[in-house]
Protein backbone atom coordinates (compact mmCIF):
# COMPACT_ATOMS: atom_id res chain seq x y z
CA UNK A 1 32.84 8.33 20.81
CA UNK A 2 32.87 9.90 17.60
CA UNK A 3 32.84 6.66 15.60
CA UNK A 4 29.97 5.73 17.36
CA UNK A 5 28.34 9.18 16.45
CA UNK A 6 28.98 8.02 12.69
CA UNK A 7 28.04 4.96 12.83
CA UNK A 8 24.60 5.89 14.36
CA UNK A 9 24.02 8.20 11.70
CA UNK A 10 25.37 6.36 8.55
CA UNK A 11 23.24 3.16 10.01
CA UNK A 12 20.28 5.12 11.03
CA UNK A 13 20.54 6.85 7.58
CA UNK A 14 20.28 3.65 5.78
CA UNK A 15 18.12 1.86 7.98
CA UNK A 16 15.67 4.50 8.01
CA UNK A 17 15.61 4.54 4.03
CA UNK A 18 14.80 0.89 3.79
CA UNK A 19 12.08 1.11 6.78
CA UNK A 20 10.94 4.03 4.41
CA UNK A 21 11.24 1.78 1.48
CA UNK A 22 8.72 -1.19 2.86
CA UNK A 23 6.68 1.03 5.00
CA UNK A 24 3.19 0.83 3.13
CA UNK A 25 1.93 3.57 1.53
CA UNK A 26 3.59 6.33 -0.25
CA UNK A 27 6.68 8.47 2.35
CA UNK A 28 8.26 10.31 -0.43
CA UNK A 29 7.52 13.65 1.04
CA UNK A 30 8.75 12.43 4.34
CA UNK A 31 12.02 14.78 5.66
CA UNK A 32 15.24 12.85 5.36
CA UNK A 33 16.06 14.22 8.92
CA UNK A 34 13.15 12.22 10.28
CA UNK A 35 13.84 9.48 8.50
CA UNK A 36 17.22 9.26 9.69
CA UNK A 37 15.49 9.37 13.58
CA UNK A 38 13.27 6.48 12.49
CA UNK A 39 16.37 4.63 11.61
CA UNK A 40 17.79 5.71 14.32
CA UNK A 41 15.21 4.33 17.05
CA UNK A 42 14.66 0.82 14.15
CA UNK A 43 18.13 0.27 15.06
CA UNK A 44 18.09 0.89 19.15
CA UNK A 45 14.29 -0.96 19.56
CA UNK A 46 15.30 -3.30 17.14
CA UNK A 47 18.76 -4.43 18.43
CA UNK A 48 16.72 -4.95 21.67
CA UNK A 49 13.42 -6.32 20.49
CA UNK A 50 16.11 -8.97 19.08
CA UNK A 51 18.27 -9.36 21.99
CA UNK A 52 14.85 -10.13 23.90
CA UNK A 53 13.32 -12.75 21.74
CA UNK A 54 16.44 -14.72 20.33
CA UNK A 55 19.62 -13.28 21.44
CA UNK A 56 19.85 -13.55 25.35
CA UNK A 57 20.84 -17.32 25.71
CA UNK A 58 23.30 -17.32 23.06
CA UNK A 59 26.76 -18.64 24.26
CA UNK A 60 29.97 -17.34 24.37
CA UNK A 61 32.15 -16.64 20.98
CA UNK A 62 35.21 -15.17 20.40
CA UNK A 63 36.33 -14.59 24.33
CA UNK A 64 32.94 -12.67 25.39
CA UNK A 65 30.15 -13.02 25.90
CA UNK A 66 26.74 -12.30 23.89
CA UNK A 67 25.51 -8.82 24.47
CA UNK A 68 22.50 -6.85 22.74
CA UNK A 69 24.52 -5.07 19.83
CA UNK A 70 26.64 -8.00 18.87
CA UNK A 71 24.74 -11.52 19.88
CA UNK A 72 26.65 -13.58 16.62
CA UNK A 73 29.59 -14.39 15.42
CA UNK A 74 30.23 -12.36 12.00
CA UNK A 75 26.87 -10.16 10.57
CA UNK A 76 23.54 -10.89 12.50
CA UNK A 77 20.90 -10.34 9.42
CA UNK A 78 18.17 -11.62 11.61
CA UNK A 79 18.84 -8.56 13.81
CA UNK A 80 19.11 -5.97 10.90
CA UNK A 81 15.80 -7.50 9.82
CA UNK A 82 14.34 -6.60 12.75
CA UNK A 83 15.99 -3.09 12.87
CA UNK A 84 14.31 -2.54 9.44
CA UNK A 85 11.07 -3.74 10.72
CA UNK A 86 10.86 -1.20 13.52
CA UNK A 87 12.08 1.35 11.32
CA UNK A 88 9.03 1.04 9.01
CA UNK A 89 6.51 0.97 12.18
CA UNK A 90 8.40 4.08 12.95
CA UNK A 91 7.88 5.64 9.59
CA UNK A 92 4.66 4.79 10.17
CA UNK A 93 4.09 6.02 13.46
CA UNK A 94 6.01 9.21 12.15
CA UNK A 95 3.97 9.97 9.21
CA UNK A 96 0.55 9.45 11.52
CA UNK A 97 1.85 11.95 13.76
CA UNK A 98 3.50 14.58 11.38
CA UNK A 99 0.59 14.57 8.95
CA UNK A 100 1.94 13.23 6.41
CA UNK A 101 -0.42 12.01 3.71
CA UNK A 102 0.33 10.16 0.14
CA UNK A 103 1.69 12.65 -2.11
């Protein structure tokens, strides 16, 4: 339980920061704790956003079988792609409804 508290945060911390980082538009006075929930949701609606389009029919590897947060053998980039990608609609999204404006 508490390494899955870590990992959520480390991953949502860094996913959130490169969502930030290709988000158009200028986010640098965007709060790190919000960015850090955008990363946070790119990962959760982006893990299943995946697991919808591609992931679902994969087979079987290693003994189990293909679930939403671990489809591939090894790293999944195509999934962390799309983690990013909802992270920076998130940003977006964010900075719409915060206020936020270019600094």
């Amino acid at each position: 339980m508490l390494w899955t508290i870590i990992v959520t945060l480390v991953g949502g911390t860094i996913i959130g920061l490169i969502g930030k980082a290709v988000a158009p538009g200028d986010r640098t006075r965007f709060p790190l704790w919000l960015t850090i929930v955008c990363g946070i949701v790119g990962m959760f609606a982006g893990s299943w956003v995946y697991w919808g389009l591609f992931g679902h029919d994969n087979p079987p590897f290693d003994g189990h079988k293909a679930v939403w947060d671990n489809a591939t053998n090894g790293i999944d980039w195509m999934r962390h792609l799309w983690q990013v990608v909802v992270a920076a609609v998130a940003v977006i999204v964010a900075a719409i409804v915060t206020g936020r404006k270019k600094a």
